[in-house]
C-alpha atoms as a PDB file:
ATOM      1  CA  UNK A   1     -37.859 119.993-157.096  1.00  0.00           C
ATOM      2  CA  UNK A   2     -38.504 122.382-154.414  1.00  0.00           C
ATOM      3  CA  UNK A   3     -38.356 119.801-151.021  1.00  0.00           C
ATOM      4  CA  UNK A   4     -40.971 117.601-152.277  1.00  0.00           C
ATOM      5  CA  UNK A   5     -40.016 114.691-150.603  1.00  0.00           C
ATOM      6  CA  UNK A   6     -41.738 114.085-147.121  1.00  0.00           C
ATOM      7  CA  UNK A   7     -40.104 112.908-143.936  1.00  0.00           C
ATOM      8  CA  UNK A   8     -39.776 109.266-143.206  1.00  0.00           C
ATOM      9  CA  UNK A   9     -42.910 109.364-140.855  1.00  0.00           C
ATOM     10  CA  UNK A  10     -44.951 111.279-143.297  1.00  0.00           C
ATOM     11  CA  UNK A  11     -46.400 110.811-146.414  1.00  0.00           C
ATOM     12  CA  UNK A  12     -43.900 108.709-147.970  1.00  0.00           C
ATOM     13  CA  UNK A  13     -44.574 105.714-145.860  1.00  0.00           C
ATOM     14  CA  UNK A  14     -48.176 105.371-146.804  1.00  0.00           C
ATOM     15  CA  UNK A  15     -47.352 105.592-150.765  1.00  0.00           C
ATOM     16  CA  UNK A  16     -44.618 103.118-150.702  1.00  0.00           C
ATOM     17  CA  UNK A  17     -44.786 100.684-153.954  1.00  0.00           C
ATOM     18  CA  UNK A  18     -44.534  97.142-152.428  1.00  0.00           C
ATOM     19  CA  UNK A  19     -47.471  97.096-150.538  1.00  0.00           C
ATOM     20  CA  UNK A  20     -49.844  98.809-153.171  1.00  0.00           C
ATOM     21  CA  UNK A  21     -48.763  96.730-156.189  1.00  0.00           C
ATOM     22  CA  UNK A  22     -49.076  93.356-153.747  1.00  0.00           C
ATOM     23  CA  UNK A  23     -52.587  94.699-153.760  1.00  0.00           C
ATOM     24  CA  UNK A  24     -52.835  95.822-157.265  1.00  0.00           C
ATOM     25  CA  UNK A  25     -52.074  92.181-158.019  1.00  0.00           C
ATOM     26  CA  UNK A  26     -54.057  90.584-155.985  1.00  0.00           C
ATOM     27  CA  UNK A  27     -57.290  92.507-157.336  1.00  0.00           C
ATOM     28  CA  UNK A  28     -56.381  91.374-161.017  1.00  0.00           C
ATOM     29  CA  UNK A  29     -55.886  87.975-159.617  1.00  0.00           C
ATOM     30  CA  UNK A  30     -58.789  88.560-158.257  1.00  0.00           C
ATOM     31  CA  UNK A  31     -60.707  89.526-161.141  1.00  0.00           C
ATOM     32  CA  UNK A  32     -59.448  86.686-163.113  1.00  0.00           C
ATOM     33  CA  UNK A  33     -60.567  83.870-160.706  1.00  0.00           C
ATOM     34  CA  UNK A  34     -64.098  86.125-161.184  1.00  0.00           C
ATOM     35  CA  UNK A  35     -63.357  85.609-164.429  1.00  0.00           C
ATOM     36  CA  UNK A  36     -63.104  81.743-165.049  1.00  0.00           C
ATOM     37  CA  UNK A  37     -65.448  80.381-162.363  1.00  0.00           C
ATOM     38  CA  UNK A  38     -68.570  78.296-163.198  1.00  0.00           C
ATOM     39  CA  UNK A  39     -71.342  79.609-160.305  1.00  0.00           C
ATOM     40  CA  UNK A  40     -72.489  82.762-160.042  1.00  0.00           C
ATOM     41  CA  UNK A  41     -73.019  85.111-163.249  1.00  0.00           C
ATOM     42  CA  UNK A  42     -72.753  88.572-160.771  1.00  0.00           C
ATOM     43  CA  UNK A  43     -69.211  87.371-159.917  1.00  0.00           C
ATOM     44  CA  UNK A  44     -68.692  87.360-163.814  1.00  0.00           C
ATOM     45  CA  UNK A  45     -70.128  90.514-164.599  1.00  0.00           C
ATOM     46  CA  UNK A  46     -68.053  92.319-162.175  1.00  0.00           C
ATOM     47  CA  UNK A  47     -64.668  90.287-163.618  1.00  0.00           C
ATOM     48  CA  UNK A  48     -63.847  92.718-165.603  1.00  0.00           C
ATOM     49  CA  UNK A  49     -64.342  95.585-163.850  1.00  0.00           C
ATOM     50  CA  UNK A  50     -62.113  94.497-161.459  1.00  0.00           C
ATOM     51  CA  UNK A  51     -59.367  93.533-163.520  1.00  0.00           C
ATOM     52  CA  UNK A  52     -59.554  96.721-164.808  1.00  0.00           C
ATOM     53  CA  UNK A  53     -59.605  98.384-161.772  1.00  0.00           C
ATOM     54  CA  UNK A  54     -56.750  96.570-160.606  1.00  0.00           C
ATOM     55  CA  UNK A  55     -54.695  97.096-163.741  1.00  0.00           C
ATOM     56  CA  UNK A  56     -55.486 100.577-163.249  1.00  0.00           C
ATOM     57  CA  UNK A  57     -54.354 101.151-159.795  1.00  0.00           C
ATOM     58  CA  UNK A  58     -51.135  98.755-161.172  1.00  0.00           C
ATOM     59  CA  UNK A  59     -49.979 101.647-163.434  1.00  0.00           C
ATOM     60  CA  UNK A  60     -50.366 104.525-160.785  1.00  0.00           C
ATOM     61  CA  UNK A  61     -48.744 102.595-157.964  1.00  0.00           C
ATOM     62  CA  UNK A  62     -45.870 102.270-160.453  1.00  0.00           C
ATOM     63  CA  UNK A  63     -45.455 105.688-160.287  1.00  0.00           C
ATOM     64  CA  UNK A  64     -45.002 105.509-156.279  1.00  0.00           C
ATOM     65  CA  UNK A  65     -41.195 106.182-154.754  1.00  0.00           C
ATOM     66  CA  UNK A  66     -39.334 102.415-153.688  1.00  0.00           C
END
């Protein structure tokens, strides 16, 4: 690697994992309380689009330095 890393103040802090997988999470959970409630069919269209996109967005933030 050729100095990839960024300084402490730089890039690095906005892509660290905790807070983006916290988020990840909470859009799946999201999704699935979409998912199983009883009132509005809109809310259960869009259930599984956001699961998706949260599952999504799970895998890349994996990816993201501690």
């Amino acid at each position: 690697m050729s100095g990839a890393v960024v300084t402490k103040g730089g890039v690095s802090r906005w892509f660290r994992r905790g807070p983006w997988e916290a988020g990840a999470m909470t859009l799946i959970g999201g999704g699935i309380v979409m998912l199983v409630q009883p009132w509005s069919i809109d809310l259960y269209s869009y259930s599984f689009v956001t699961i998706l996109a949260g599952t999504v967005g799970y895998v890349i933030v994996s990816h993201f330095p501690e």
